[in-house]
C-alpha atoms as a PDB file:
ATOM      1  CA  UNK A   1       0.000   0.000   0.000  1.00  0.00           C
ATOM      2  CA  UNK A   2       1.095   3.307  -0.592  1.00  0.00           C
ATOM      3  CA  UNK A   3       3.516   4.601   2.370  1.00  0.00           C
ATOM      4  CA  UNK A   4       3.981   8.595   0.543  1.00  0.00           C
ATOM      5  CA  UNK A   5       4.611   9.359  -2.961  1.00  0.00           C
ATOM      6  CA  UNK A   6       1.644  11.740  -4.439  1.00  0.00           C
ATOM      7  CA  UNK A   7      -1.079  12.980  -2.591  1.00  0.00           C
ATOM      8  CA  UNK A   8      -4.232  11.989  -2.536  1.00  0.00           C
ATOM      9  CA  UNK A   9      -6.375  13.626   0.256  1.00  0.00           C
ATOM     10  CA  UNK A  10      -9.244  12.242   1.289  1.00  0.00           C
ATOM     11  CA  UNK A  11     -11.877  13.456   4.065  1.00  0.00           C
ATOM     12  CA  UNK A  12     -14.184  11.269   6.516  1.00  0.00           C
ATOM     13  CA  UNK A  13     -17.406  13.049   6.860  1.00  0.00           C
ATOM     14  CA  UNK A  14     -18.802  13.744  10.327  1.00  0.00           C
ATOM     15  CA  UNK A  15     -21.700  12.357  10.071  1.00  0.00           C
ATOM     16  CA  UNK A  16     -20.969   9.459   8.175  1.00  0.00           C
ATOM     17  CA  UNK A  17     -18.481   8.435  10.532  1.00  0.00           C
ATOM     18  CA  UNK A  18     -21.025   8.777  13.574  1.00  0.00           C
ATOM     19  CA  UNK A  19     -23.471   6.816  11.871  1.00  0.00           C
ATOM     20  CA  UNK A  20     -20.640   4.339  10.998  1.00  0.00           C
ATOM     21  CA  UNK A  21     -19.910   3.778  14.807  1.00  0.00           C
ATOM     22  CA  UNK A  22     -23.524   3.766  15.524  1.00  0.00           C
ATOM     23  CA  UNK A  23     -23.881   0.543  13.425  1.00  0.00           C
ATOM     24  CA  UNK A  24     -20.557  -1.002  14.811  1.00  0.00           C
ATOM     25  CA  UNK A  25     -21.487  -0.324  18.591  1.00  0.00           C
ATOM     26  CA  UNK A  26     -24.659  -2.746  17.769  1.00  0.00           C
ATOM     27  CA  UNK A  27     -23.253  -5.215  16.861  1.00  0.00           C
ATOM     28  CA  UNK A  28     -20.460  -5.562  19.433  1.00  0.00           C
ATOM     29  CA  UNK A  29     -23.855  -5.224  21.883  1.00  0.00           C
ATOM     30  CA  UNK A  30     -25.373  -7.758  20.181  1.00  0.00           C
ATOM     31  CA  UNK A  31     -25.579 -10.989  22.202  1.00  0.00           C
ATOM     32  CA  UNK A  32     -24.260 -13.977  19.934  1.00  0.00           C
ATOM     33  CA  UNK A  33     -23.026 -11.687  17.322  1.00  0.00           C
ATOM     34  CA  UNK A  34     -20.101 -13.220  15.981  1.00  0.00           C
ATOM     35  CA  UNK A  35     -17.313 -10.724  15.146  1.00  0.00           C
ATOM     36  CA  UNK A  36     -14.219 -11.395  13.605  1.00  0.00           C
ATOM     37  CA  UNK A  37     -11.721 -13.447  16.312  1.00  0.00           C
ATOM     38  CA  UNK A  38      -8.345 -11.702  14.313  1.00  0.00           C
ATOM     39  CA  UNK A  39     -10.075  -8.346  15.010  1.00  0.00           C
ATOM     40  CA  UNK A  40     -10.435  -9.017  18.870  1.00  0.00           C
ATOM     41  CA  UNK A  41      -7.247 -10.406  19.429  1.00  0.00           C
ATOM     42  CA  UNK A  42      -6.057  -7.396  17.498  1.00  0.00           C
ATOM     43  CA  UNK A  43      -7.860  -5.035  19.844  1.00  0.00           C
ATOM     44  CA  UNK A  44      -6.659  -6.878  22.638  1.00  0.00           C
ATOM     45  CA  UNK A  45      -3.319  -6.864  22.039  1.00  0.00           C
ATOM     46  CA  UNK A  46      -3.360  -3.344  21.546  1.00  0.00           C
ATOM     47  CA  UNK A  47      -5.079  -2.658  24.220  1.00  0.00           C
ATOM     48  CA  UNK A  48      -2.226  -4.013  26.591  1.00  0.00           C
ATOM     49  CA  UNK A  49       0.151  -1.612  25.478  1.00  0.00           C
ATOM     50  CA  UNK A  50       2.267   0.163  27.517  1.00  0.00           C
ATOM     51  CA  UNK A  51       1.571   3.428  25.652  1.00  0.00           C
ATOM     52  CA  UNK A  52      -2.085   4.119  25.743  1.00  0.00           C
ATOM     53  CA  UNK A  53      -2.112   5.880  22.844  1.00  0.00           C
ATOM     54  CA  UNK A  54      -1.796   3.188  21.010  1.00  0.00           C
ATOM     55  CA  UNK A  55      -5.532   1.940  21.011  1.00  0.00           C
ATOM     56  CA  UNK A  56      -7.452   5.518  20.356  1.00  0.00           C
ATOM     57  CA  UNK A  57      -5.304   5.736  17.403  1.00  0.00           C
ATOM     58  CA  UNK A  58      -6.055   1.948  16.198  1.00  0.00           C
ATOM     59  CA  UNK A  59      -9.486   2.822  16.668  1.00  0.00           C
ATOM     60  CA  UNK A  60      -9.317   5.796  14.737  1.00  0.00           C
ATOM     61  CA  UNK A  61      -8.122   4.196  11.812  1.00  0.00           C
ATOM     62  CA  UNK A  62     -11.024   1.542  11.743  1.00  0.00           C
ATOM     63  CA  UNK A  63     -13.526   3.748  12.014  1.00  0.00           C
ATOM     64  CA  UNK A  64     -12.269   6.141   9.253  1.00  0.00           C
ATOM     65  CA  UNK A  65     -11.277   2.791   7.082  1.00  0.00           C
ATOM     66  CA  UNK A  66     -15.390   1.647   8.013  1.00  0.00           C
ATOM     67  CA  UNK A  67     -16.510   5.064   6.637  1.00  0.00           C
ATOM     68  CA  UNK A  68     -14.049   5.744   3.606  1.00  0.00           C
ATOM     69  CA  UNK A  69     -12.522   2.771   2.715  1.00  0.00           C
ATOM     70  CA  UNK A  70     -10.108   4.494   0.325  1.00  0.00           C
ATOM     71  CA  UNK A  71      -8.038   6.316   3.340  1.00  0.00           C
ATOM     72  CA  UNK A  72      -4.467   5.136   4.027  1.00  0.00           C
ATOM     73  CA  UNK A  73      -4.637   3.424   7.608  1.00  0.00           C
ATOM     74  CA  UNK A  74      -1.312   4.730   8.649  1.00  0.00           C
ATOM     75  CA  UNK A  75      -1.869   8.145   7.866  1.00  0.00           C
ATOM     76  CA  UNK A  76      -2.427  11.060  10.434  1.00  0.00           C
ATOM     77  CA  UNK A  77      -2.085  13.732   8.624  1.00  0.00           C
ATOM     78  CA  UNK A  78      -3.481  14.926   4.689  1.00  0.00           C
ATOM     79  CA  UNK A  79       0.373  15.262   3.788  1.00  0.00           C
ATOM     80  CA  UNK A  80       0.768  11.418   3.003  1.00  0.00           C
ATOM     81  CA  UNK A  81      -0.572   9.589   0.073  1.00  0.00           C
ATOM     82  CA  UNK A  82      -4.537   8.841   0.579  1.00  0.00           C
ATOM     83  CA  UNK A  83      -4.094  10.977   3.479  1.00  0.00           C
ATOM     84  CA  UNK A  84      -6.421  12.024   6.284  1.00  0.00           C
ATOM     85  CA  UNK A  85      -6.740  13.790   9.348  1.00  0.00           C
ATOM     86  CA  UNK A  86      -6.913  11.494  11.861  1.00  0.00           C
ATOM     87  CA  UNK A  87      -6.241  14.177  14.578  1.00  0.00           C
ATOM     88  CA  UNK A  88     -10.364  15.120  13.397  1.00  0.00           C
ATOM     89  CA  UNK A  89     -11.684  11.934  13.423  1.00  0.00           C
ATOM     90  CA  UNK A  90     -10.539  11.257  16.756  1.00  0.00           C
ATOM     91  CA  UNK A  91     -11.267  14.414  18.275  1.00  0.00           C
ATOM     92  CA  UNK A  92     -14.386  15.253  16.619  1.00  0.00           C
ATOM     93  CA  UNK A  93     -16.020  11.361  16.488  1.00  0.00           C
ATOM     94  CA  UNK A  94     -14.321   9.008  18.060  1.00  0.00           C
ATOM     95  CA  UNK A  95     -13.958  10.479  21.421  1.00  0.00           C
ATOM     96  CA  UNK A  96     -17.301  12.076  22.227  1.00  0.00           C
ATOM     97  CA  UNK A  97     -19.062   8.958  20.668  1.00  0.00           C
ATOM     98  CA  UNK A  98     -17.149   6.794  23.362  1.00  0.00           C
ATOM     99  CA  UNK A  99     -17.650   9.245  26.039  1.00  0.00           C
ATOM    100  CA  UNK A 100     -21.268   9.195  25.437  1.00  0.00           C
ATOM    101  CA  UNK A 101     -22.113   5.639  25.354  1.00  0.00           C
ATOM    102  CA  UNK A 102     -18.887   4.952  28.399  1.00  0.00           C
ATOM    103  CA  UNK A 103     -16.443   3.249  26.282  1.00  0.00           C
ATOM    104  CA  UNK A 104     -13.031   3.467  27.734  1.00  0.00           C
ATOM    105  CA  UNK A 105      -9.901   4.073  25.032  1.00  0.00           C
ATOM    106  CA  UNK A 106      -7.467   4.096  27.539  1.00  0.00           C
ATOM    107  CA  UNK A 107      -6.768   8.148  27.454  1.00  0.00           C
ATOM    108  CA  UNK A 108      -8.322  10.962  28.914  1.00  0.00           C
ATOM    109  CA  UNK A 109      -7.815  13.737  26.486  1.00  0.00           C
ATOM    110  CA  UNK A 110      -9.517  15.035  23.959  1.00  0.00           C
ATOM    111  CA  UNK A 111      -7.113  14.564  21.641  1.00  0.00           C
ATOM    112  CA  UNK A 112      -5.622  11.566  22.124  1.00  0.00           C
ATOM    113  CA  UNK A 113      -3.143  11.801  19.014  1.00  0.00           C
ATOM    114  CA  UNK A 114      -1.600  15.054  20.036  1.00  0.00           C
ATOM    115  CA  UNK A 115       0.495  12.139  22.411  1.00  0.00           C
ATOM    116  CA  UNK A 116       3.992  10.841  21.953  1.00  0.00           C
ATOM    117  CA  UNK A 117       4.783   9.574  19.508  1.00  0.00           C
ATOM    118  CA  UNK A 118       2.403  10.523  16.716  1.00  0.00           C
ATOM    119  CA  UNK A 119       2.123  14.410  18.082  1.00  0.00           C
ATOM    120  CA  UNK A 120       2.385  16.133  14.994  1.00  0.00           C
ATOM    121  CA  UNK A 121       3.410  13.416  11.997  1.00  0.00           C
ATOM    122  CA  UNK A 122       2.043  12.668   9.133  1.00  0.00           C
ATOM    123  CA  UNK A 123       1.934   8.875   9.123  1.00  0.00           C
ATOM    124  CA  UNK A 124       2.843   5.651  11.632  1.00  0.00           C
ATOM    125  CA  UNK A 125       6.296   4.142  10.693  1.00  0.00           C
ATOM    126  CA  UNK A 126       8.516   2.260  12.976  1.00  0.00           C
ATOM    127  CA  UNK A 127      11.212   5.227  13.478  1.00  0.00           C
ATOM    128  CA  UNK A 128       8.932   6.990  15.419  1.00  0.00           C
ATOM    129  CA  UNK A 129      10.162   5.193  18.492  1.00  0.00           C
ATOM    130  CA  UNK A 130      14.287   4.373  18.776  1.00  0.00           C
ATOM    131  CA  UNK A 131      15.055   0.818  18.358  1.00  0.00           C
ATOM    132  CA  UNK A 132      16.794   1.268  22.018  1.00  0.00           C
ATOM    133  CA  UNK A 133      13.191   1.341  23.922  1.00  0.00           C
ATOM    134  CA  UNK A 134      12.267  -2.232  22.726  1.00  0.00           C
ATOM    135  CA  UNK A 135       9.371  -2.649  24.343  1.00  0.00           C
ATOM    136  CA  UNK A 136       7.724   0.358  23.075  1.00  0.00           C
ATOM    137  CA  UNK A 137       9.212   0.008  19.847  1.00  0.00           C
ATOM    138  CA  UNK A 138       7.871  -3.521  19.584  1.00  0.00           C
ATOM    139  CA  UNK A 139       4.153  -2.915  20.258  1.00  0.00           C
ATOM    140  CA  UNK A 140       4.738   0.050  18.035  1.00  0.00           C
ATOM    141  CA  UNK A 141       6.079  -2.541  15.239  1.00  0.00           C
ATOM    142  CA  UNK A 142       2.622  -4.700  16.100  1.00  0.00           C
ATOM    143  CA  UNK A 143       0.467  -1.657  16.056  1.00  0.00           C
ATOM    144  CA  UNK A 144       1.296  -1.069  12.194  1.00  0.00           C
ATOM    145  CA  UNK A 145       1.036  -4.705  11.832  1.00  0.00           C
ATOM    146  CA  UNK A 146      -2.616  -4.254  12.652  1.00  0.00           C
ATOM    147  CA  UNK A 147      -2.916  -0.785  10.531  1.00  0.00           C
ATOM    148  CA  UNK A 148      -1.902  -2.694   7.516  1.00  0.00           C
ATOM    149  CA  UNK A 149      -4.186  -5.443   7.494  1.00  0.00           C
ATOM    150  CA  UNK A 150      -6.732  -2.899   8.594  1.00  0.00           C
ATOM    151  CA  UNK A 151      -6.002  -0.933   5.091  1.00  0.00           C
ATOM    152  CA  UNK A 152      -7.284  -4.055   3.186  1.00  0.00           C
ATOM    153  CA  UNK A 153     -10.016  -3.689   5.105  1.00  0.00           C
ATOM    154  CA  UNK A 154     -13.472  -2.191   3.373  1.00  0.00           C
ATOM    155  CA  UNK A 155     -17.509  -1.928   3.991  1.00  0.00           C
ATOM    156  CA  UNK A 156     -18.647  -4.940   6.006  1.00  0.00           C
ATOM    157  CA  UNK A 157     -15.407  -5.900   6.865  1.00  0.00           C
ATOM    158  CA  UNK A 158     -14.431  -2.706   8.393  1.00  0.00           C
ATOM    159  CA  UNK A 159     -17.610  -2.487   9.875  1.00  0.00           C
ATOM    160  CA  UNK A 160     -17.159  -5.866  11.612  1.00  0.00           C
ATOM    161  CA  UNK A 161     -13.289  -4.743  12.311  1.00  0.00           C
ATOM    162  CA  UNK A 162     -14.372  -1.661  14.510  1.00  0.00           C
ATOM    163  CA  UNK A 163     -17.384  -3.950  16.104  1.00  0.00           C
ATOM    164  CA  UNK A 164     -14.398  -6.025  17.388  1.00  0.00           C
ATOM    165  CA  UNK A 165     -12.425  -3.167  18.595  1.00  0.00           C
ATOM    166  CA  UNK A 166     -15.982  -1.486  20.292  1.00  0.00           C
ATOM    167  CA  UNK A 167     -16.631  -5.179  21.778  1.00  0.00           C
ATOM    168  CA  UNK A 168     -12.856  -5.347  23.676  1.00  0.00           C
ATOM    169  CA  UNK A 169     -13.009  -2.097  25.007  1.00  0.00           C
ATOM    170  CA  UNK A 170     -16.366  -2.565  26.652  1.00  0.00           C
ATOM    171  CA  UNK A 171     -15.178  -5.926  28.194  1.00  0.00           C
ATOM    172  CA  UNK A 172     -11.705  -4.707  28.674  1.00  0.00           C
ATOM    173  CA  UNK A 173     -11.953  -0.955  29.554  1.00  0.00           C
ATOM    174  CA  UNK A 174     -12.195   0.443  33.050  1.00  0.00           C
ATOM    175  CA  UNK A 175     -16.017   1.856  33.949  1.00  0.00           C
ATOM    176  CA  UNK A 176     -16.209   5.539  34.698  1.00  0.00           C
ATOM    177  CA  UNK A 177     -15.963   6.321  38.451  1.00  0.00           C
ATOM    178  CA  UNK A 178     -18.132   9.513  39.104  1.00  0.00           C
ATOM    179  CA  UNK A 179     -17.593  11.942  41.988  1.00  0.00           C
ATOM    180  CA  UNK A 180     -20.748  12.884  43.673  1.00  0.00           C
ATOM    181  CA  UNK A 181     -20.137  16.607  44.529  1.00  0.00           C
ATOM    182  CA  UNK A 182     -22.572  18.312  46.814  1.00  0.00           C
ATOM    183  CA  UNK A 183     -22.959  22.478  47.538  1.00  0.00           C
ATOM    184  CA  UNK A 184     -21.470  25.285  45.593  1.00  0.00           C
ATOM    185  CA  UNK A 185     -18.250  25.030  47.598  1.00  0.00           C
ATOM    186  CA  UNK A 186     -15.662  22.226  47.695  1.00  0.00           C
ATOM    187  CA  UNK A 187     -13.480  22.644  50.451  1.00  0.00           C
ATOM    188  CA  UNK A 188      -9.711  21.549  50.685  1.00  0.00           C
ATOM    189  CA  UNK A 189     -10.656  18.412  53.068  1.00  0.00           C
ATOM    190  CA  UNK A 190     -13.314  17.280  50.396  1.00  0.00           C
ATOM    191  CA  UNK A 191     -11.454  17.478  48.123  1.00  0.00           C
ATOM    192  CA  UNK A 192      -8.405  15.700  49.381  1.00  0.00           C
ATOM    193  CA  UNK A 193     -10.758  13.057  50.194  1.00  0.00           C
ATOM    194  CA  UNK A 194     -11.998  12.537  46.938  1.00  0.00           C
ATOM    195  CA  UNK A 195      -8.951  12.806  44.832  1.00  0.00           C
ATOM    196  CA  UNK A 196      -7.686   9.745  47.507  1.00  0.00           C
ATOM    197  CA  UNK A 197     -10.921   7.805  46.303  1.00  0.00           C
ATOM    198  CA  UNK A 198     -10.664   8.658  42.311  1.00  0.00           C
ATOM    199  CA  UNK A 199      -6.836   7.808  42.318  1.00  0.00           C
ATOM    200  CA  UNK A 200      -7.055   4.708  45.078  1.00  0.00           C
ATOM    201  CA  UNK A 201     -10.342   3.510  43.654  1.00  0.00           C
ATOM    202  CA  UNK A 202      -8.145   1.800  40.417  1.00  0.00           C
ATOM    203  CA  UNK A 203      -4.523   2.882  40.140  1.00  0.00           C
ATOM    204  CA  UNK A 204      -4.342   1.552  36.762  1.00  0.00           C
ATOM    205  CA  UNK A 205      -0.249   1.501  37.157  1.00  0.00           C
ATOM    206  CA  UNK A 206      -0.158   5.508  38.396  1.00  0.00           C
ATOM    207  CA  UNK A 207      -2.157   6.983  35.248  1.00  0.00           C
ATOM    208  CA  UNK A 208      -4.358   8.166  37.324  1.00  0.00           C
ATOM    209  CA  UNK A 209      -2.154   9.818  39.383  1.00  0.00           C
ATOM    210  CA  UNK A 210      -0.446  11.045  36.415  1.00  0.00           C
ATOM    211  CA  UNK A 211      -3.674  12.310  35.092  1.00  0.00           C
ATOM    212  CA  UNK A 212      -4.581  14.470  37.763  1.00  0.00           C
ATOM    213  CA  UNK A 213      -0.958  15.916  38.152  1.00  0.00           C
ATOM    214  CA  UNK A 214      -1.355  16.898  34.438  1.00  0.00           C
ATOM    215  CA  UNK A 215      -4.946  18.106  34.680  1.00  0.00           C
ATOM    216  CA  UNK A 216      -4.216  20.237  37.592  1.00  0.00           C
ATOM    217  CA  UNK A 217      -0.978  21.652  35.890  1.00  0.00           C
ATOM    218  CA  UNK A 218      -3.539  22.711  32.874  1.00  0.00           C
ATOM    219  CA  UNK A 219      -5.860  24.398  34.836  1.00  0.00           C
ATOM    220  CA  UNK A 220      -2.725  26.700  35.817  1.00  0.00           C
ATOM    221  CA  UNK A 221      -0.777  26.543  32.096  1.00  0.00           C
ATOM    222  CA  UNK A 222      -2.989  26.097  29.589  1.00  0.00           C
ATOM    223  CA  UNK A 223      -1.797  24.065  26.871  1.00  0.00           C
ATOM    224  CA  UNK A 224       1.481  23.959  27.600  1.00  0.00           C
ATOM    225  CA  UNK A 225       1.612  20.444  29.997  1.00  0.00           C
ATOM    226  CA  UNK A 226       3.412  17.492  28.481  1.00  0.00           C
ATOM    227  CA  UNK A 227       2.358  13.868  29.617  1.00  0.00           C
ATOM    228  CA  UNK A 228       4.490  11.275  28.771  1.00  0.00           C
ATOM    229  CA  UNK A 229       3.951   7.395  28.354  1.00  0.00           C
ATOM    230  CA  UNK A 230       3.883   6.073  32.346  1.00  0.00           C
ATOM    231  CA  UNK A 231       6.595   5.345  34.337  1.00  0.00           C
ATOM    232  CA  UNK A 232       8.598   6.032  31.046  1.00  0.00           C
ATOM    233  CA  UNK A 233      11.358   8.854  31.928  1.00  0.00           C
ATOM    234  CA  UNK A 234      13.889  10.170  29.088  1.00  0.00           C
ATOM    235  CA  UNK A 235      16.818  12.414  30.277  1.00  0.00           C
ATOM    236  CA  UNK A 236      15.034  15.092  28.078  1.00  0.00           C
ATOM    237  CA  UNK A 237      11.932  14.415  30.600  1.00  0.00           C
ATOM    238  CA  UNK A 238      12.827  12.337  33.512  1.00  0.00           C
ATOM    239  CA  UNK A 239       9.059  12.874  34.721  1.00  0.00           C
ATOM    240  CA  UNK A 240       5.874  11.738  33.123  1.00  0.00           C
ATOM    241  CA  UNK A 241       4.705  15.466  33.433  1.00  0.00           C
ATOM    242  CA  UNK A 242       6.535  18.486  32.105  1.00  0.00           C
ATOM    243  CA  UNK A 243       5.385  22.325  31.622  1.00  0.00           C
ATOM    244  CA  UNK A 244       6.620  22.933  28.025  1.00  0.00           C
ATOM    245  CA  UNK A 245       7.375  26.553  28.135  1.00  0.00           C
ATOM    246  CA  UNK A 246       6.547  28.618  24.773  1.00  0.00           C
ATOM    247  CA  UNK A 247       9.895  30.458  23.229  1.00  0.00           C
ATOM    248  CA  UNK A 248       7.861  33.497  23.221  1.00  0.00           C
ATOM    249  CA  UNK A 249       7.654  33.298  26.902  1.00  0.00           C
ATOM    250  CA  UNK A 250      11.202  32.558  27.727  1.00  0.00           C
ATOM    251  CA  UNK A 251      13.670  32.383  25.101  1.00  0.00           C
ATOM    252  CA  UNK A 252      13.990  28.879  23.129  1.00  0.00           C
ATOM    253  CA  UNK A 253      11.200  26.479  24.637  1.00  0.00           C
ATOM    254  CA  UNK A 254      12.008  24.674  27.759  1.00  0.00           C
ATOM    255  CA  UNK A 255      10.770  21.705  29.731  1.00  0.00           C
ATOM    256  CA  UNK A 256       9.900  21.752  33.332  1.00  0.00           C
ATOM    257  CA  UNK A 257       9.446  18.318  34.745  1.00  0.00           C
ATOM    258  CA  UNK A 258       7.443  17.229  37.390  1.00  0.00           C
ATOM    259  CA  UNK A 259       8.622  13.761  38.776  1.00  0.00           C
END
C-alpha cells in the first residue's frame, strides 16, 4: 500500500463516521453476534500496550477505514498519500461517541493523538520510536502490523473490524468512576478526600495519578503540559509530566518536569 509518494487527500465526513460507529457499537452489543476473532485479538493486544495511545489511534483508523474505505490506515495527517486527518476523526467522532455511550480508550484527552509519539506526523512508521526502547518500539512494530491489514479492510469488513475493537473495550476498559459533589463550595478536606478515592479507587499503574498531576498543571498553564507514556522517563523528561514553556515566553522552549 502506498507509504507517501503523491497525494491523494481524502476526508471522513462527520456524520458518516457517527453513523458508521452507531452501526458497529450494535453489533459488538449484540448478544451472539459473531465478530471477527483476528479483530479481537487485534484489539486486545493493543489494548495491553504500555503506551495508551496506542488503542485511540487503532481505533481511529477503523472507524475512518469503516466510513471511507479508500483512506491510508497509517496516515495522520493529509500530507501522506490517501491521506487524512486522523487528529479530526478522533477528536471530533471518536472520542465524544465513546464518552457518550462509556467506552473506555485508555486516554483521557480530547485529543488523544496530540500524544507521543504521533504528536504532529504525518503517518505511523517504525522510526517513530528508537530501536533502544524495545518494548515500546515492539508494540509500536505490532500496532502497524494491525494498521496494515486494517487498510485491506473495506464496507462490512471494516464495519465488523471496529465492532471487534468497540466489543474489547467494553469488556476490557475500566467503567467511569463519578464523583458525587454536593454544595457550591468544595473545600480543601473534600477534596483531598476525593482525589484519595478517584486515584485509590483503580490505580491503573499511576495513570491516574499522572492524570490528575497533568490536569491540575492545565488548569494553571494552559496548553502547555506534556504527559508522557507512564513510568517512562527520558533524560530530556525524567518525569511523566513536564510544563513545556513557549519560546515566546522565555527564550527557546524549555521543559519543566514534574517527577
Amino acid at each position: 500500500m502506498p507509504q507517501g509518494g503523491g497525494k491523494k487527500v481524502l476526508i471522513v465526513h462527520k456524520g458518516q463516521a457517527q453513523a458508521k460507529f452507531l452501526e458497529a457499537l450494535a453489533l459488538a452489543q449484540a448478544e451472539g453476534e459473531e465478530l471477527p476473532s483476528e479483530w479481537i485479538s487485534r484489539a486486545r493486544q493493543v489494548g495491553h500496550a504500555s503506551n495508551s495511545t496506542n488503542t485511540p489511534l487503532l481505533g481511529t483508523a477503523l472507524l475512518a477505514k469503516a466510513t471511507n474505505k479508500d483512506i491510508n490506515a497509517l496516515a495522520l495527517q493529509t500530507k501522506v498519500h490517501r491521506g487524512y486527518s486522523a487528529r479530526g476523526v478522533a477528536k471530533g467522532v471518536l472520542v465524544p461517541m465513546c464518552v457518550e455511550h462509556q467506552i473506555d480508550l485508555r486516554t483521557t484527552g480530547a485529543e488523544p493523538l496530540n500524544n507521543q509519539p504521533f504528536f504532529a506526523k504525518p503517518q505511523v512508521v517504525k522510526d517513530l520510536i528508537p530501536e533502544s526502547k524495545t518494548t515500546a518500539r515492539s508494540e509500536l512494530e505490532y500496532l502497524i502490523q494491525c494498521l496494515e491489514a486494517a487498510d485491506y479492510l473495506e464496507g462490512e469488513s471494516a464495519l465488523y473490524a471496529l465492532a471487534a475493537f468497540l466489543r474489547v473495550r467494553i469488556e476490557d476498559g475500566n467503567k467511569a468512576t463519578v464523583l458525587a459533589l454536593t454544595g457550591s463550595v468544595l473545600t480543601l478536606p473534600v477534596l483531598s478526600r476525593l482525589v484519595r478515592e478517584f486515584i485509590n479507587v483503580n490505580r491503573e499503574g499511576g495513570r491516574r495519578g499522572q492524570a490528575l498531576v497533568a490536569a491540575c498543571l492545565d488548569l494553571v498553564h494552559p496548553g502547555m503540559v506534556h504527559a508522557d507514556a507512564i513510568n517512562d522517563p527520558s533524560r530530556k523528561i525524567p518525569g511523566d509530566v513536564a510544563i513545556e514553556i513557549p519560546e515566546e515566553l522565555h527564550g527557546p522552549a524549555q521543559l519543566k518536569v514534574v517527577p
